[in-house]
Protein backbone atom coordinates (compact mmCIF):
# COMPACT_ATOMS: atom_id res chain seq x y z
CA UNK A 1 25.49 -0.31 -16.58
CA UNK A 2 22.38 1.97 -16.09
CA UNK A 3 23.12 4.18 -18.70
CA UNK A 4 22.60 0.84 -20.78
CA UNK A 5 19.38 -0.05 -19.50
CA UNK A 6 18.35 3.64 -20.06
CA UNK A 7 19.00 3.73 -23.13
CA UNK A 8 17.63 0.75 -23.97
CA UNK A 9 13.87 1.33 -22.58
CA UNK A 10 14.52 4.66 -24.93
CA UNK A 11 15.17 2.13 -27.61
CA UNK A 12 12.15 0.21 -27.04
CA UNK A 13 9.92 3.22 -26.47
CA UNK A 14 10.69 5.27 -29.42
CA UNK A 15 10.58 2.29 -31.75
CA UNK A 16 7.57 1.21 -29.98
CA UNK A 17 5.78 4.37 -30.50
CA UNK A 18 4.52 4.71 -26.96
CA UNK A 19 7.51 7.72 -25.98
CA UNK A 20 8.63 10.30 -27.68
CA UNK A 21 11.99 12.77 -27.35
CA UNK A 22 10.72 15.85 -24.76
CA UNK A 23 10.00 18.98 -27.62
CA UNK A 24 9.71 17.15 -30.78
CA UNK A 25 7.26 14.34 -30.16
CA UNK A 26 9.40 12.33 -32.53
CA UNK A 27 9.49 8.62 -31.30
CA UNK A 28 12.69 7.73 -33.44
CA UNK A 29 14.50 10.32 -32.64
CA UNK A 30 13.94 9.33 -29.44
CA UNK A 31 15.66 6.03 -30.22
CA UNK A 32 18.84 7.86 -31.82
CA UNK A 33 19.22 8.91 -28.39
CA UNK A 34 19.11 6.11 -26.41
CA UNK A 35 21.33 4.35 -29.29
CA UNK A 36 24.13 7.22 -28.27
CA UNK A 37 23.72 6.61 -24.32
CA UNK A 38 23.55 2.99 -25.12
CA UNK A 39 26.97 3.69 -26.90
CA UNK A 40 28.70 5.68 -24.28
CA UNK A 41 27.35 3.13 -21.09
CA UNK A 42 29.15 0.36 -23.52
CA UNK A 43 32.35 2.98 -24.10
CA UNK A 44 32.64 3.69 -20.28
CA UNK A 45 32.83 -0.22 -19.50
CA UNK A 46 35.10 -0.86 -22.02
CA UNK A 47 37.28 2.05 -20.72
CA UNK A 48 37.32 0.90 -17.22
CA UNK A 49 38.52 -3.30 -18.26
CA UNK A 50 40.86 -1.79 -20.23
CA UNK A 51 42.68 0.65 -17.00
CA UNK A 52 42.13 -2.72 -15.07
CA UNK A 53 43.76 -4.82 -17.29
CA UNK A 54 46.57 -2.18 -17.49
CA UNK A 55 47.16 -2.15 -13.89
């Protein structure tokens, strides 16, 4: 669940212009990232119903 939130304040702040990826000053590329940890928080939960359901 906190890799969600992460992600999305990276999201927001790279789209928003006011933070930018550590070595490239690049705002959206900033976002790409916290799309991809958005992704995996979403993959992980999705992974862990699934072994419950399973059970």
């Amino acid at each position: 669940m906190r890799s969600i939130i992460i992600g999305l304040i990276f999201i927001a702040g790279g789209l928003s212009g006011q933070l930018a990826l550590v070595g490239t000053n690049s705002g959206p590329a900033l976002a790409v990232v916290g799309v991809l940890i958005v992704g995996r928080g979403v993959y992980r939960i999705r992974k862990q119903r699934a072994q419950q359901q399973a059970q």
